[in-house]
C-alpha atoms as a PDB file:
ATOM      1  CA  UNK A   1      10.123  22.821 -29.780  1.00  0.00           C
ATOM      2  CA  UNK A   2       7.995  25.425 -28.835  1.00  0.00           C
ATOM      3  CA  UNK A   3       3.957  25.335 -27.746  1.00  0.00           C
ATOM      4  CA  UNK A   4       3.202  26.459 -31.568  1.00  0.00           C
ATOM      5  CA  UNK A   5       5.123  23.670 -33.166  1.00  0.00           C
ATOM      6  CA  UNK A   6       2.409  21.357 -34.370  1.00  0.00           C
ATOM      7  CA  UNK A   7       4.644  18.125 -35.901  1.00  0.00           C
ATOM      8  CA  UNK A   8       3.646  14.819 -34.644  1.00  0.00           C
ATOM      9  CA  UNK A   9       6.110  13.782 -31.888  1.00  0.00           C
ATOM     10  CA  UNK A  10       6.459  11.648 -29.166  1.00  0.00           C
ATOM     11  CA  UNK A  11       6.400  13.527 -26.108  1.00  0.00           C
ATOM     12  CA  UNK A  12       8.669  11.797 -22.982  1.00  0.00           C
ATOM     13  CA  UNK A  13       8.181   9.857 -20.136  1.00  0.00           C
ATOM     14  CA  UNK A  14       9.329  12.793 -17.716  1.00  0.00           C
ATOM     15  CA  UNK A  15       6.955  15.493 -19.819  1.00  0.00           C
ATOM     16  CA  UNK A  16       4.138  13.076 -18.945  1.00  0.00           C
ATOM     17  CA  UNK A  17       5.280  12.025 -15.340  1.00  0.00           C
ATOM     18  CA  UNK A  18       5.542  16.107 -15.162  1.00  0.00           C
ATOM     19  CA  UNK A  19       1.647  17.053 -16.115  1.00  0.00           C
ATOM     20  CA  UNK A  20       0.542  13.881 -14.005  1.00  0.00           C
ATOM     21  CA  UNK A  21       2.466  14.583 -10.728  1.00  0.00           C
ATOM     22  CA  UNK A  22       1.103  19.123 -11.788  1.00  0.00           C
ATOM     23  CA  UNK A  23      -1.983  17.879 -11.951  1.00  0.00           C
ATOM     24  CA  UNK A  24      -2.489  15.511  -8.808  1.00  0.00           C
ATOM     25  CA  UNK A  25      -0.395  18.257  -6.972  1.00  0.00           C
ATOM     26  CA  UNK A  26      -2.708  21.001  -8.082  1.00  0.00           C
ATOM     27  CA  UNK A  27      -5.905  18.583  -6.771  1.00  0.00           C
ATOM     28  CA  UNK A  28      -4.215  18.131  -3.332  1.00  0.00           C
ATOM     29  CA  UNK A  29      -3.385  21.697  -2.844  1.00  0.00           C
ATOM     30  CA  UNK A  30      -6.902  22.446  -3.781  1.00  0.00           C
ATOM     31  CA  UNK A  31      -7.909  20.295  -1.030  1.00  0.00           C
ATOM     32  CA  UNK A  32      -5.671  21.290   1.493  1.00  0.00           C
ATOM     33  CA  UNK A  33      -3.621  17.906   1.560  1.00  0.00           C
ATOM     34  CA  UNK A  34       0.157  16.681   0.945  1.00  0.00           C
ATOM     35  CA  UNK A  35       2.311  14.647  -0.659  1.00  0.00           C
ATOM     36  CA  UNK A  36       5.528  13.013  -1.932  1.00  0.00           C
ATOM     37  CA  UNK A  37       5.494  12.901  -5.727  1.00  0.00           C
ATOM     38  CA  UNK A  38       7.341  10.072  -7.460  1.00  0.00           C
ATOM     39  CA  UNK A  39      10.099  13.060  -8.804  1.00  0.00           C
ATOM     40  CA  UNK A  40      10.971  15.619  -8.169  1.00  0.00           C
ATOM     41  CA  UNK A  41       8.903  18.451  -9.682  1.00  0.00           C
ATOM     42  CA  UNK A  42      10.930  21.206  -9.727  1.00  0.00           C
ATOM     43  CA  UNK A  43      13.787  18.884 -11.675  1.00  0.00           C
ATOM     44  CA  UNK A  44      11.400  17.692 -14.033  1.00  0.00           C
ATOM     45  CA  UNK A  45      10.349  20.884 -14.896  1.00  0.00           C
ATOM     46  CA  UNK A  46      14.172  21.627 -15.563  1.00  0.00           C
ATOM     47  CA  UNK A  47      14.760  18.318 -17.646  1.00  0.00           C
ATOM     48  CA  UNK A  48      11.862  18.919 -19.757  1.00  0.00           C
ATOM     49  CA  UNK A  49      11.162  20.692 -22.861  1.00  0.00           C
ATOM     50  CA  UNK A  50       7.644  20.741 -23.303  1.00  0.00           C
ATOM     51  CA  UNK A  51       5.476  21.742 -20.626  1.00  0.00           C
ATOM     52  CA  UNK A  52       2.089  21.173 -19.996  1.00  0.00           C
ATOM     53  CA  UNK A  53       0.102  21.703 -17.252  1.00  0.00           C
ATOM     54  CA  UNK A  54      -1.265  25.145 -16.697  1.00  0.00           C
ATOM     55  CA  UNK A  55      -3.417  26.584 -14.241  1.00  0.00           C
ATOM     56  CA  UNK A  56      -6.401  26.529 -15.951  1.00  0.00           C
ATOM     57  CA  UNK A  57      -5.711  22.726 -16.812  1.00  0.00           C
ATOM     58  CA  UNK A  58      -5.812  22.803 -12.811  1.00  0.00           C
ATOM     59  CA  UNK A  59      -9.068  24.480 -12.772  1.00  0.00           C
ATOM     60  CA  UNK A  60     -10.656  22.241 -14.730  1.00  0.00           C
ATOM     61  CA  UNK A  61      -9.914  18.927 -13.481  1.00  0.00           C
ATOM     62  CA  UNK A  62     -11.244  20.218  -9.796  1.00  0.00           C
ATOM     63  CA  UNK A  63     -14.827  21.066 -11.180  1.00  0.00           C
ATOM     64  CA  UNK A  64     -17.000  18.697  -9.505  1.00  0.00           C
ATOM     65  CA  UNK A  65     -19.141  18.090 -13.491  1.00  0.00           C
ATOM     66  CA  UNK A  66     -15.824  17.002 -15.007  1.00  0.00           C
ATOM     67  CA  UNK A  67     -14.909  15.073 -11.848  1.00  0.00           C
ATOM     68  CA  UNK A  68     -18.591  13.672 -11.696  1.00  0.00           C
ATOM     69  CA  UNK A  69     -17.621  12.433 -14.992  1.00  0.00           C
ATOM     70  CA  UNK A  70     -14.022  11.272 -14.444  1.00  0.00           C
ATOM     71  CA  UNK A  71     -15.538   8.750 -11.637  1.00  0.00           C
ATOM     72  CA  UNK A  72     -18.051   7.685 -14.353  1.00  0.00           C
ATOM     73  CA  UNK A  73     -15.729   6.900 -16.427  1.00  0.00           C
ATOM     74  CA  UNK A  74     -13.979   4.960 -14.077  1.00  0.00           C
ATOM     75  CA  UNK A  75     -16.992   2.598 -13.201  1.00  0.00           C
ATOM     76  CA  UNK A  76     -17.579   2.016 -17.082  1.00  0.00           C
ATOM     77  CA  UNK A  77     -13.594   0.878 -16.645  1.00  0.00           C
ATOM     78  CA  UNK A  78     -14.718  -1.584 -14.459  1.00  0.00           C
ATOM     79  CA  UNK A  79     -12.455   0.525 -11.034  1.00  0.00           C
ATOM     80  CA  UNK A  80     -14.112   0.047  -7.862  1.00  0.00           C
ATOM     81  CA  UNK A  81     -12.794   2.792  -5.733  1.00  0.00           C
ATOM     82  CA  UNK A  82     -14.038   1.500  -2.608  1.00  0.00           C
ATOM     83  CA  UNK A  83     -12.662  -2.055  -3.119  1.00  0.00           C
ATOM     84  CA  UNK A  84      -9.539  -0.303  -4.288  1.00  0.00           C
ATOM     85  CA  UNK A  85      -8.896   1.620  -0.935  1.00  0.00           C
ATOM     86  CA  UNK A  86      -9.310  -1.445   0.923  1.00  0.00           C
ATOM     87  CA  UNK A  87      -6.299  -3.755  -0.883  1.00  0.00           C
ATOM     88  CA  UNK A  88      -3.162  -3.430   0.164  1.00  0.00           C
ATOM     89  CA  UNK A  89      -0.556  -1.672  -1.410  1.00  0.00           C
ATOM     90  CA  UNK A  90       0.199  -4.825  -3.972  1.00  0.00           C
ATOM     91  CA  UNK A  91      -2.574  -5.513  -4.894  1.00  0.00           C
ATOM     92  CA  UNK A  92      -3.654  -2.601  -5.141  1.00  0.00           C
ATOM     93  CA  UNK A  93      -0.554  -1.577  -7.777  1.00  0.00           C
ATOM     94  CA  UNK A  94      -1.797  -4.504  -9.815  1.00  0.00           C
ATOM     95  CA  UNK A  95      -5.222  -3.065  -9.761  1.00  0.00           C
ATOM     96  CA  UNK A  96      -4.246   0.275 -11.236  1.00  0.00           C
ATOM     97  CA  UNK A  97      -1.981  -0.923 -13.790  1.00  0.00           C
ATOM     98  CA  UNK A  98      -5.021  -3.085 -15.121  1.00  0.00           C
ATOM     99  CA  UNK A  99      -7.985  -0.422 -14.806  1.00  0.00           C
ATOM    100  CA  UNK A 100      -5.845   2.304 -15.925  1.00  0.00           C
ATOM    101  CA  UNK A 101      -5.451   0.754 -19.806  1.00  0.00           C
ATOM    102  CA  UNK A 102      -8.845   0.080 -19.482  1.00  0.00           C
ATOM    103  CA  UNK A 103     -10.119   3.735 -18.718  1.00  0.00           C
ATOM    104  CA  UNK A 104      -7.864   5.137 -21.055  1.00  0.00           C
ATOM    105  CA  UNK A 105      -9.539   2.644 -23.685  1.00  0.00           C
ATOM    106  CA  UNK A 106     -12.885   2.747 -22.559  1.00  0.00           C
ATOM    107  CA  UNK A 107     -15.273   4.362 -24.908  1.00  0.00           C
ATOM    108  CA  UNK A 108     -17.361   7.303 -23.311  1.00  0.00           C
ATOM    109  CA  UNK A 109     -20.235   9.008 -24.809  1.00  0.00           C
ATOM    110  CA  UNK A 110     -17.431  12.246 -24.555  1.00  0.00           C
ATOM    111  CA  UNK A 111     -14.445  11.423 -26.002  1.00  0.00           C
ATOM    112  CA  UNK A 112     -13.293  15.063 -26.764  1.00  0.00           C
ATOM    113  CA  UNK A 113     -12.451  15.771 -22.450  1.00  0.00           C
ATOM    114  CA  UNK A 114     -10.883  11.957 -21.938  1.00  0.00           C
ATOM    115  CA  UNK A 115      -7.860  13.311 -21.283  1.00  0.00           C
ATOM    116  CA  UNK A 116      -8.647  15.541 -18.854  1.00  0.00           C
ATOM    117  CA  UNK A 117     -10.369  12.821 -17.050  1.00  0.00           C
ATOM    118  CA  UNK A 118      -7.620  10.989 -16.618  1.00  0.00           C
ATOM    119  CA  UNK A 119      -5.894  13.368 -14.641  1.00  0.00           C
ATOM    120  CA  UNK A 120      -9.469  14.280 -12.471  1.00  0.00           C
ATOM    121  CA  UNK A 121      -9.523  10.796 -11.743  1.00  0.00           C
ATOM    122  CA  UNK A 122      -6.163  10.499 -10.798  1.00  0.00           C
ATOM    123  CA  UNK A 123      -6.648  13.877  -8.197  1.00  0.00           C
ATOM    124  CA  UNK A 124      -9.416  11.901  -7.014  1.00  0.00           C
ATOM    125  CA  UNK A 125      -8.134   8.601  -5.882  1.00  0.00           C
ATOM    126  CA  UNK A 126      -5.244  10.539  -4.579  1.00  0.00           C
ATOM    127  CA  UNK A 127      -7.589  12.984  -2.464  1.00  0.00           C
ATOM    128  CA  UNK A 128      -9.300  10.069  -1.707  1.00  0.00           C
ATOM    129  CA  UNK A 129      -6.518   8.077  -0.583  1.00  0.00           C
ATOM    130  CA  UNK A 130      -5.290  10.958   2.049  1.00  0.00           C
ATOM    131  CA  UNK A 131      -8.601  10.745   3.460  1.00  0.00           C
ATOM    132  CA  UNK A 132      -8.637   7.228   4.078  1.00  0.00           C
ATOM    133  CA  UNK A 133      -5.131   7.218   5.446  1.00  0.00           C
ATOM    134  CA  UNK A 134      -3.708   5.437   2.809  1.00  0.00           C
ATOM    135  CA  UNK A 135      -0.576   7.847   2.804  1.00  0.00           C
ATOM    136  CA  UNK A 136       1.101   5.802  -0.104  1.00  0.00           C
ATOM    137  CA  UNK A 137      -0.956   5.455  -2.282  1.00  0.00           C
ATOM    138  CA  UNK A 138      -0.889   8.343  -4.225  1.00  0.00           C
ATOM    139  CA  UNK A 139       2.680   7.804  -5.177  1.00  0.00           C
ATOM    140  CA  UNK A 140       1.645   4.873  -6.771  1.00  0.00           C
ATOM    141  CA  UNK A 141      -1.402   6.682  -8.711  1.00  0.00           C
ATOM    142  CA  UNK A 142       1.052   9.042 -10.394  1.00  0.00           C
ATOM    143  CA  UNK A 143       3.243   6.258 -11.556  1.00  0.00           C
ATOM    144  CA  UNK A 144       0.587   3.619 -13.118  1.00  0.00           C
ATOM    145  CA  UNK A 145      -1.441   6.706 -14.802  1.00  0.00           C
ATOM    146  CA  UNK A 146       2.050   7.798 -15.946  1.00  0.00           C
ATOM    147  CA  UNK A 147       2.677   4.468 -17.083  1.00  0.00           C
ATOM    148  CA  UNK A 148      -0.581   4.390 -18.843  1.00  0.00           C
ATOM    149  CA  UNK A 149      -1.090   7.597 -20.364  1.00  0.00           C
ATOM    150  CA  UNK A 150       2.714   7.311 -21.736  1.00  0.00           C
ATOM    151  CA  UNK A 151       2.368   3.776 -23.105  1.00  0.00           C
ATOM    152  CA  UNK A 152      -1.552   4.722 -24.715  1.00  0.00           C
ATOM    153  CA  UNK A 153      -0.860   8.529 -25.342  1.00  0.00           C
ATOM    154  CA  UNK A 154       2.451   9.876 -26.425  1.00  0.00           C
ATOM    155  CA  UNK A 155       1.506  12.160 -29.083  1.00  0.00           C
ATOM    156  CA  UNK A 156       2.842  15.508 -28.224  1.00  0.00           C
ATOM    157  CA  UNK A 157      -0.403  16.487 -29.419  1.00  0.00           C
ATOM    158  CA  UNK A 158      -2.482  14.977 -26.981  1.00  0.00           C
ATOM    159  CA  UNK A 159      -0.959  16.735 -24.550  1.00  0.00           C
ATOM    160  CA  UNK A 160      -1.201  19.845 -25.933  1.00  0.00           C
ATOM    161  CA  UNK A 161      -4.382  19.526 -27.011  1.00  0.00           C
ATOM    162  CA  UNK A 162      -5.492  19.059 -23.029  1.00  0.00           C
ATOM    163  CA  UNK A 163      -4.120  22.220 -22.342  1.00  0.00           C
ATOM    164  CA  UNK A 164      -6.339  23.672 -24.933  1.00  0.00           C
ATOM    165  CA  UNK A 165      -9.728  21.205 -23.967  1.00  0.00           C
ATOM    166  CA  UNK A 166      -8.939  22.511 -20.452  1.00  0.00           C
ATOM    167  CA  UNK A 167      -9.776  26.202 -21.708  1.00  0.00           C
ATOM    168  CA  UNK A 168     -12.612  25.230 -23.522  1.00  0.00           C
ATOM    169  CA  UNK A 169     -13.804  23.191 -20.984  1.00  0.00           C
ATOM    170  CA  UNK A 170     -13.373  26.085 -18.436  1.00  0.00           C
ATOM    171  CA  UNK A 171     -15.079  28.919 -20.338  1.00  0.00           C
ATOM    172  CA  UNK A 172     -18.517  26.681 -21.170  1.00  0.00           C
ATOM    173  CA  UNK A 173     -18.535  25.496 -17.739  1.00  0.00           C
ATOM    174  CA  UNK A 174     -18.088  29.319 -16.591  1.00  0.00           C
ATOM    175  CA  UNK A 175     -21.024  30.176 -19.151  1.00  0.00           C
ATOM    176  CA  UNK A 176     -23.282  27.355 -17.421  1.00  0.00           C
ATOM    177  CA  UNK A 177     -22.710  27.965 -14.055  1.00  0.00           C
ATOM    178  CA  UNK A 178     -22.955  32.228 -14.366  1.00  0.00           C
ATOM    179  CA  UNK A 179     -26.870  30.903 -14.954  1.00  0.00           C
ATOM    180  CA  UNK A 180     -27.119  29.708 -11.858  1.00  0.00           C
ATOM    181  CA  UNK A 181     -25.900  29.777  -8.231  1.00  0.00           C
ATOM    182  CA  UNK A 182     -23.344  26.863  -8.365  1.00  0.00           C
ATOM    183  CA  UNK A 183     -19.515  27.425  -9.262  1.00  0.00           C
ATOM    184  CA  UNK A 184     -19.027  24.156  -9.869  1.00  0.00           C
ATOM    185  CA  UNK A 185     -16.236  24.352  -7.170  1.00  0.00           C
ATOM    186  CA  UNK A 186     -18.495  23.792  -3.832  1.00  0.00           C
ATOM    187  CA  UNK A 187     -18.557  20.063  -4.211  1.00  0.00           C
ATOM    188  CA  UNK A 188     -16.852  17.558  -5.297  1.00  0.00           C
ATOM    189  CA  UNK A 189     -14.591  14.818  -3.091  1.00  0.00           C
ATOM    190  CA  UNK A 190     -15.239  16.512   0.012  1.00  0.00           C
ATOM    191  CA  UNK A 191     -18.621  14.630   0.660  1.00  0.00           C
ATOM    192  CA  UNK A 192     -16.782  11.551   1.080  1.00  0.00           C
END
């Protein structure tokens, strides 16, 4: 299947493991930080058919507005990041797995940019993590927004379709911020 095929099929576990770990990789790299994805990257990109994540997917979910939103998103969920970053690796697992369904299900006044949210958010608690010296954590991210964006999500569709929000996304936000003197890539997680 190729990125113009437009049937309705289930896209795998290791295509969505593979934009997840992309896309919290991408975040990290943006900020300068490390880590040990769940996979391998480079054999999941091998294994898979379909993929993904693109740069400009990349680009998007690193702009402080969609972030801004991602972490709204994830208060209407009920996910309290700083209570999160203070559990312990348990209960913190069990937290994720619960808030995650929930933000994927939670109704937003934007609907059309949810998935892309999910993946900001995800960069975010991982960046977020790193700085609070919670080293494992982000391992743990990628698996429970794996888990939950393959068990809510796995239209090939929806996946596709984020590659194509990301662009739209990218070229209004480009449009807003040429009127005035912010990027949109100054801020972000690097306040906290």
């Amino acid at each position: 299947m190729n990125n113009m095929d437009n049937r309705m099929v289930d896209t795998t576990a290791k295509e969505v493991m593979l934009i997840v770990e992309e896309s919290i990789s991408f975040v990290l790299k943006y900020y300068n930080l490390t880590w040990n994805p769940p996979y391998n990257i480079e054999e999941l990109v091998r294994d898979c058919k379909n993929l993904y994540f693109t740069p400009g997917l990349g680009k998007a979910i690193v702009h402080h507005c969609l972030v801004r939103n991602a972490l709204e998103r994830g208060q209407l969920s009920g996910f309290q990041v700083r209570r999160w970053i203070q559990m312990s690796l348990p209960r913190a697992t069990a937290y994720m797995k619960l808030h995650f369904k929930s933000y994927l299900i939670t109704p937003t006044r934007d609907e059309f940019y949810e998935n892309l949210y999910m993946l900001s958010f995800a960069g975010y608690l991982c960046v977020y993590a790193i700085k609070n010296k919670k080293y494992s954590f982000p391992f743990y991210v990628a698996v429970e927004i794996a888990r939950a964006m393959y068990t809510f999500k796995r239209s090939s569709n929806y996946y596709w379709g984020t590659c194509a929000r990301s662009r739209i996304y990218n070229h209004m936000h480009k449009q807003i911020h040429d009127e005035s003197e912010d990027d949109g890539f100054e801020t972000g997680t690097e306040g906290d």
